[in-house]
N, C-alpha and C. Protein backbone atom coordinates (compact mmCIF):
# COMPACT_ATOMS: atom_id res chain seq x y z
N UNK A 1 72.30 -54.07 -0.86
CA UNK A 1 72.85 -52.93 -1.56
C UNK A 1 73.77 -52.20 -0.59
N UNK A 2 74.87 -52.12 -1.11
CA UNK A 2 76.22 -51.53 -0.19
C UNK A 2 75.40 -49.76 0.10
N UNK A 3 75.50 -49.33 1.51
CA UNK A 3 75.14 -47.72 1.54
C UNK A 3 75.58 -46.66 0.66
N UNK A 4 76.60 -46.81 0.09
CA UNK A 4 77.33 -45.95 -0.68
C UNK A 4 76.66 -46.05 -2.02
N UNK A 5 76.15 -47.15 -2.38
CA UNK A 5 75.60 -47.16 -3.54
C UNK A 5 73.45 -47.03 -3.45
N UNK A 6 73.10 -46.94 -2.10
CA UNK A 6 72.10 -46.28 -1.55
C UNK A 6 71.68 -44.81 -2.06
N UNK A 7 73.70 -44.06 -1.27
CA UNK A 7 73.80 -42.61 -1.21
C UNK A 7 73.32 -41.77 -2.56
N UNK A 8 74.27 -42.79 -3.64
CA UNK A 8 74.28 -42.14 -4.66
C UNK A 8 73.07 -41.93 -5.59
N UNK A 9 72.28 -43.18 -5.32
CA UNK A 9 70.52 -43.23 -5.85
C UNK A 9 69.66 -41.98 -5.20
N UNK A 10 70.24 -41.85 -4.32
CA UNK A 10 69.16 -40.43 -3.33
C UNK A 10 70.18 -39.58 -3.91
N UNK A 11 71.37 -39.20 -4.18
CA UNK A 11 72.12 -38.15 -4.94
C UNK A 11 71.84 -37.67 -5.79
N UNK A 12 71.17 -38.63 -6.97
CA UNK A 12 70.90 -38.20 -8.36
C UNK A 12 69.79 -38.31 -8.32
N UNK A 13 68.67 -38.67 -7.80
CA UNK A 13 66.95 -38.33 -8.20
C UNK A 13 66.99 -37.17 -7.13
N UNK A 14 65.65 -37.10 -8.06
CA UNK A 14 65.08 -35.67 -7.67
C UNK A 14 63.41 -35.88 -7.40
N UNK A 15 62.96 -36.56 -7.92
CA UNK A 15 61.19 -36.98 -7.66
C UNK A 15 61.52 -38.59 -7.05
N UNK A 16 60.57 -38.87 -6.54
CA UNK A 16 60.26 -40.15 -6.29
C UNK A 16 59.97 -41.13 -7.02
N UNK A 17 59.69 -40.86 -8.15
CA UNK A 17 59.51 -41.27 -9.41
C UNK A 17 60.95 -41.77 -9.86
N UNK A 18 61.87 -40.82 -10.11
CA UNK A 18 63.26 -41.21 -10.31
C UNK A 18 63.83 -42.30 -9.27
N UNK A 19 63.54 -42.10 -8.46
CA UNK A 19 64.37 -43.09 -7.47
C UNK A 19 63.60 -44.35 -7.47
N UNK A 20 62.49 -44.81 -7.93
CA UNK A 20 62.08 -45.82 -8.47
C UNK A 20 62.10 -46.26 -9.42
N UNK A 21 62.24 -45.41 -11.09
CA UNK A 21 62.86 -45.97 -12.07
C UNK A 21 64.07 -46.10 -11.63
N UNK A 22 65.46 -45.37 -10.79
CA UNK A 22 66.90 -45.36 -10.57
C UNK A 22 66.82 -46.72 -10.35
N UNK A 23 65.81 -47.53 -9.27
CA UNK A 23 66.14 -48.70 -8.26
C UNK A 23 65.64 -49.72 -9.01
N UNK A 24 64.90 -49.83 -10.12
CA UNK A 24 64.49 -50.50 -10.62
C UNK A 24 65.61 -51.04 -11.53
N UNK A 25 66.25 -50.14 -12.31
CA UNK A 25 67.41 -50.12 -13.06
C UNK A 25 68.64 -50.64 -12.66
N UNK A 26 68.98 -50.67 -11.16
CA UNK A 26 69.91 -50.69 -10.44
C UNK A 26 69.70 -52.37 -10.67
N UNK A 27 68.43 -52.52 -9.60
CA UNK A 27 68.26 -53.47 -9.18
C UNK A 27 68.29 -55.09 -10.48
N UNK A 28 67.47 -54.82 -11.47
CA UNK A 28 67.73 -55.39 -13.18
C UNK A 28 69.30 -55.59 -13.28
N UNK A 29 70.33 -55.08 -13.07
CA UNK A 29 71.77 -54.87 -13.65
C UNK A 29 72.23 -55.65 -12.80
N UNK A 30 71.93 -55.55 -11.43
CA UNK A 30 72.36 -55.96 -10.17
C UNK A 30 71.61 -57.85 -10.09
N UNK A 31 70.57 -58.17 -10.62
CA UNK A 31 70.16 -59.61 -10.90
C UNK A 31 70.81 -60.23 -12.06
N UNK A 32 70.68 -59.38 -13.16
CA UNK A 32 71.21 -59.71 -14.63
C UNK A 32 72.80 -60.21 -14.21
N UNK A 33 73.91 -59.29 -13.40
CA UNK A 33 75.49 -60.17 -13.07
C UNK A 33 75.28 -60.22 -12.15
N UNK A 34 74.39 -60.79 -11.41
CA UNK A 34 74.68 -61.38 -10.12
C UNK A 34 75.70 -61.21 -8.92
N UNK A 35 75.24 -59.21 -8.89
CA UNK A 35 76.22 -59.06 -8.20
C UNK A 35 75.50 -58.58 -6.83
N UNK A 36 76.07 -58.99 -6.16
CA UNK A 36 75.21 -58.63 -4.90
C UNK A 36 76.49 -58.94 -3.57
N UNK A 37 76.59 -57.90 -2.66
CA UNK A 37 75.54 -56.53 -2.60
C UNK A 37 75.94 -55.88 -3.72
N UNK A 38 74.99 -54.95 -3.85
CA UNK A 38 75.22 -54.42 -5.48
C UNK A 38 75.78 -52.70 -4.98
N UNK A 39 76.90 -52.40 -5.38
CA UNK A 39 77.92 -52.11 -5.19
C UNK A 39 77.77 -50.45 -5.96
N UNK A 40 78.38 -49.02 -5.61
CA UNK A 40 78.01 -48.36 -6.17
C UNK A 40 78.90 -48.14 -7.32
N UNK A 41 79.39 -48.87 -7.84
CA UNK A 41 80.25 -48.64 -9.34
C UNK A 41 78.98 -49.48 -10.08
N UNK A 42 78.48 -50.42 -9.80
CA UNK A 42 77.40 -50.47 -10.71
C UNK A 42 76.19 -49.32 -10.82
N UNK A 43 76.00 -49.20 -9.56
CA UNK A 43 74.79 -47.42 -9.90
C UNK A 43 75.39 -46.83 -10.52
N UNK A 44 77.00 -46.24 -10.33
CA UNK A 44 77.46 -45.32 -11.10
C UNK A 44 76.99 -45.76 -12.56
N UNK A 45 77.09 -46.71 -13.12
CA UNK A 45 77.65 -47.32 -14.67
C UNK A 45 76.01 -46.86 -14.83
N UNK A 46 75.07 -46.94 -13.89
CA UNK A 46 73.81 -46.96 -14.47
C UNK A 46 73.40 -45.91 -14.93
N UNK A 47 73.24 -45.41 -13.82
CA UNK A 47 72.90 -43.80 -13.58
C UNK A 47 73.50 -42.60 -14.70
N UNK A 48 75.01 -43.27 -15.14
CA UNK A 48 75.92 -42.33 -16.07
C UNK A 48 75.09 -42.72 -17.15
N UNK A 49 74.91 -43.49 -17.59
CA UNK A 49 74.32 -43.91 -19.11
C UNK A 49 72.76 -43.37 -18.99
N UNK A 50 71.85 -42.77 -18.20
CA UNK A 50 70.45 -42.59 -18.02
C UNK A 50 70.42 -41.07 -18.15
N UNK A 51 70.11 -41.21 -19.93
CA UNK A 51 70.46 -39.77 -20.84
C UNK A 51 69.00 -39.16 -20.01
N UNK A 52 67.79 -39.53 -20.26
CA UNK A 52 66.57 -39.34 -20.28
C UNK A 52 66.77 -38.57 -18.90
N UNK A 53 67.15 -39.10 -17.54
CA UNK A 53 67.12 -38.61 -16.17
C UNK A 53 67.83 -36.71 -16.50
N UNK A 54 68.88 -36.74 -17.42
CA UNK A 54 69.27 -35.51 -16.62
C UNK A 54 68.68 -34.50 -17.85
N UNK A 55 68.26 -35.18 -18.92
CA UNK A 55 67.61 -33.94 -20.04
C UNK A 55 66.55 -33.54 -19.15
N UNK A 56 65.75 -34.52 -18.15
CA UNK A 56 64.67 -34.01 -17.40
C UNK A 56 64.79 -33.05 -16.66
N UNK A 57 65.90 -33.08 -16.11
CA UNK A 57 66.45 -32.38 -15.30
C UNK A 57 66.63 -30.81 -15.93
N UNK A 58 66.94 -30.70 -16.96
CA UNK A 58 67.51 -29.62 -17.66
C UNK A 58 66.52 -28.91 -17.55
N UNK A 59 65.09 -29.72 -18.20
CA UNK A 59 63.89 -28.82 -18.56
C UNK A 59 63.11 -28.67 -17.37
N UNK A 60 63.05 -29.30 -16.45
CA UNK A 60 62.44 -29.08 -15.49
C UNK A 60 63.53 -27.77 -14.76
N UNK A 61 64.60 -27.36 -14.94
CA UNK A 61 65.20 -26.11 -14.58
C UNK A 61 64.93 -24.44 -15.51
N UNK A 62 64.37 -25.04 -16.59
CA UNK A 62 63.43 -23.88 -17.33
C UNK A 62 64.62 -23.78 -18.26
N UNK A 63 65.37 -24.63 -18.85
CA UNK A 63 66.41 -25.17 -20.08
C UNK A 63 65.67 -25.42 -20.94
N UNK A 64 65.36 -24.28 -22.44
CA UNK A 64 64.58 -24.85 -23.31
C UNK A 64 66.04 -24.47 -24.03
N UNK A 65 65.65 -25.08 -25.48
CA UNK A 65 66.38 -25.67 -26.83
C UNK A 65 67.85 -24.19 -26.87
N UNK A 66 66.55 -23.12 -26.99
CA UNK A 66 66.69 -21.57 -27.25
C UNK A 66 68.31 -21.31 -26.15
N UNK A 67 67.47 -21.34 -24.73
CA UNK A 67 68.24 -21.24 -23.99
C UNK A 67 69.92 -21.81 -23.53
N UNK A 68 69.67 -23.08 -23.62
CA UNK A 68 70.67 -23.80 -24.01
C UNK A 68 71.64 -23.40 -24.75
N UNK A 69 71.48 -23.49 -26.58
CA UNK A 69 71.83 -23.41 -27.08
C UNK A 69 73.06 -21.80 -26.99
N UNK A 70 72.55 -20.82 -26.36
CA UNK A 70 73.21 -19.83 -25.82
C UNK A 70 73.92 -19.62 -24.79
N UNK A 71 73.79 -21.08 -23.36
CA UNK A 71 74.11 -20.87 -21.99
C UNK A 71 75.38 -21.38 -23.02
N UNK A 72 75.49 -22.68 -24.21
CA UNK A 72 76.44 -23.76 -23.93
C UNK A 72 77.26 -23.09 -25.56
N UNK A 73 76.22 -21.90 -25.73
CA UNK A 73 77.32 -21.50 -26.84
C UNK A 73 77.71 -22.49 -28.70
N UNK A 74 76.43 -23.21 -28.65
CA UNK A 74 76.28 -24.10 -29.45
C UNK A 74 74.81 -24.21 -30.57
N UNK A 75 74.82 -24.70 -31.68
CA UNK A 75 73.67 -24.59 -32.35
C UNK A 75 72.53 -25.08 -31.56
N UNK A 76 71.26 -25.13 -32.42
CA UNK A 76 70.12 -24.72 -31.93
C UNK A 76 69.75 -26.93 -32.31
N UNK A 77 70.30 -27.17 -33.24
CA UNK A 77 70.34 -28.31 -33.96
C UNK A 77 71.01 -29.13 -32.79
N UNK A 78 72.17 -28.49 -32.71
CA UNK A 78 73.38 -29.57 -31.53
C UNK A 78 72.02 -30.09 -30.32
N UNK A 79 71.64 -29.09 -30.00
CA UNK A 79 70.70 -28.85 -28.92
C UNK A 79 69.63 -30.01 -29.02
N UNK A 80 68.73 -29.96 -30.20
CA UNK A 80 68.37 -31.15 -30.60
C UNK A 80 68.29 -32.34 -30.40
N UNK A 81 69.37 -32.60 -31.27
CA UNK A 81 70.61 -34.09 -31.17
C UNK A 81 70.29 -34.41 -29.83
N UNK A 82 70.98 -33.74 -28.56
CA UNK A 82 71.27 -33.99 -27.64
C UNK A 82 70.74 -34.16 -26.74
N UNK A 83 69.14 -33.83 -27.09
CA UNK A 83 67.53 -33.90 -25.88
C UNK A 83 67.15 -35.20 -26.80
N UNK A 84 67.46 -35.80 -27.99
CA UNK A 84 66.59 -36.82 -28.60
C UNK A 84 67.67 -37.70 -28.26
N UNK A 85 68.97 -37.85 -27.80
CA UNK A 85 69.82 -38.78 -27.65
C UNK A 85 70.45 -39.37 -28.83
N UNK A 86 70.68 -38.26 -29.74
CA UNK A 86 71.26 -38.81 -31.00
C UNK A 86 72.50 -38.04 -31.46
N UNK A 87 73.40 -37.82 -30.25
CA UNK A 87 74.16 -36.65 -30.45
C UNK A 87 75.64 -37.87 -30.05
N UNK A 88 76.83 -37.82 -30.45
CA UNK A 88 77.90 -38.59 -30.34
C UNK A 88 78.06 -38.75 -28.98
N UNK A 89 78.21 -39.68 -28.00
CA UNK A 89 78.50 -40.04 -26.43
C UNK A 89 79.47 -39.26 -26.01
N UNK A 90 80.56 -38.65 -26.92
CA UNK A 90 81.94 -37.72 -26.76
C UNK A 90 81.41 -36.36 -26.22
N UNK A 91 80.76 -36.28 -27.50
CA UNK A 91 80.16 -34.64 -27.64
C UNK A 91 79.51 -34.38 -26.19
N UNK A 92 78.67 -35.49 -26.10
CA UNK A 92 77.49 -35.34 -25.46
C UNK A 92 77.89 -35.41 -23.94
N UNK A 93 79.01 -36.23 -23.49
CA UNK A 93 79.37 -36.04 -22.42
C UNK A 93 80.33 -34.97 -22.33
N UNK A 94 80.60 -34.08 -23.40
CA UNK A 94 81.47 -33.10 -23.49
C UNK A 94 80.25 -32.00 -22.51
N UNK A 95 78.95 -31.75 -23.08
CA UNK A 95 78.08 -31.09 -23.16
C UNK A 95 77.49 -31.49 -21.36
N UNK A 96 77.76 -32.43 -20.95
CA UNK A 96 77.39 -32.79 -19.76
C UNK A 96 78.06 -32.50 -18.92
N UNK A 97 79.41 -32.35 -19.11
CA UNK A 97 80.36 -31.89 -18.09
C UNK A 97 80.31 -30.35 -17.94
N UNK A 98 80.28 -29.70 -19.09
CA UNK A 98 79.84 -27.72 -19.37
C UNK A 98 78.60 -27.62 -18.01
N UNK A 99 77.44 -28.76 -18.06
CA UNK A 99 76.17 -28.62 -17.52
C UNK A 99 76.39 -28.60 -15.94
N UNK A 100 77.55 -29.25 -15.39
CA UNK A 100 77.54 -29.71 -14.41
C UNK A 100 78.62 -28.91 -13.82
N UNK A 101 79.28 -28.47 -14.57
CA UNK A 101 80.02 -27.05 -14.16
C UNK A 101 79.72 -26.26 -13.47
N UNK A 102 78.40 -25.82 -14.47
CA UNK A 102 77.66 -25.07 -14.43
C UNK A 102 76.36 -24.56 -13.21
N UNK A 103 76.33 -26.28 -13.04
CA UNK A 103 75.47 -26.05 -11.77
C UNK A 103 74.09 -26.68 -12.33
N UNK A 104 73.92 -27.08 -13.43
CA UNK A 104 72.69 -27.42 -14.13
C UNK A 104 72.45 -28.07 -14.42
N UNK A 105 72.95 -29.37 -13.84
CA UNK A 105 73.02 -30.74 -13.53
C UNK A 105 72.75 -31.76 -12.32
């Protein structure tokens, strides 16, 4: 595994837990195309698509539905959608970029 794509696995977890589902995930993508060393544009590709990692994130920052829905200026429903992963990939990375602005990401 190239360091840079090391860096970025310790970048985005936050428990130890994460960085073992992260490496697990990595590592699956990284056997599945046979790419090796496994390179950090593949973590990136991973890590970006791993809705579940940063909703955790949200709520473990004391981000409930309520709250949200008022930091991001949006329904209570949108809010929803977007913790069950059923919200458009547009929207939703619309809503991810506001988060990360923000600092809450």
């Amino acid at each position: 595994m190239q360091p840079e794509a090391i860096d970025l696995i310790a970048e985005r977890s936050t428990t130890a837990l994460q960085i073992h589902e992260h490496l697990a995930k990595v590592l699956e993508a990284g056997h599945a195309t046979a790419e090796r060393p496994i390179s950090a544009a593949l973590v990136e590709s991973i890590l970006t698509n791993d809705h579940s990692a940063w909703v955790a994130s949200i709520t473990r920052h004391g981000y409930d539905v309520r709250s949200l829905s008022d930091f991001l200026n949006i329904k209570q429903a949108e809010v929803k959608q977007l913790f069950a992963g059923q919200m458009d990939p547009m929207r939703e990375q619309e809503l991810g970029e506001q988060l990360k602005v923000a600092g809450c990401q």
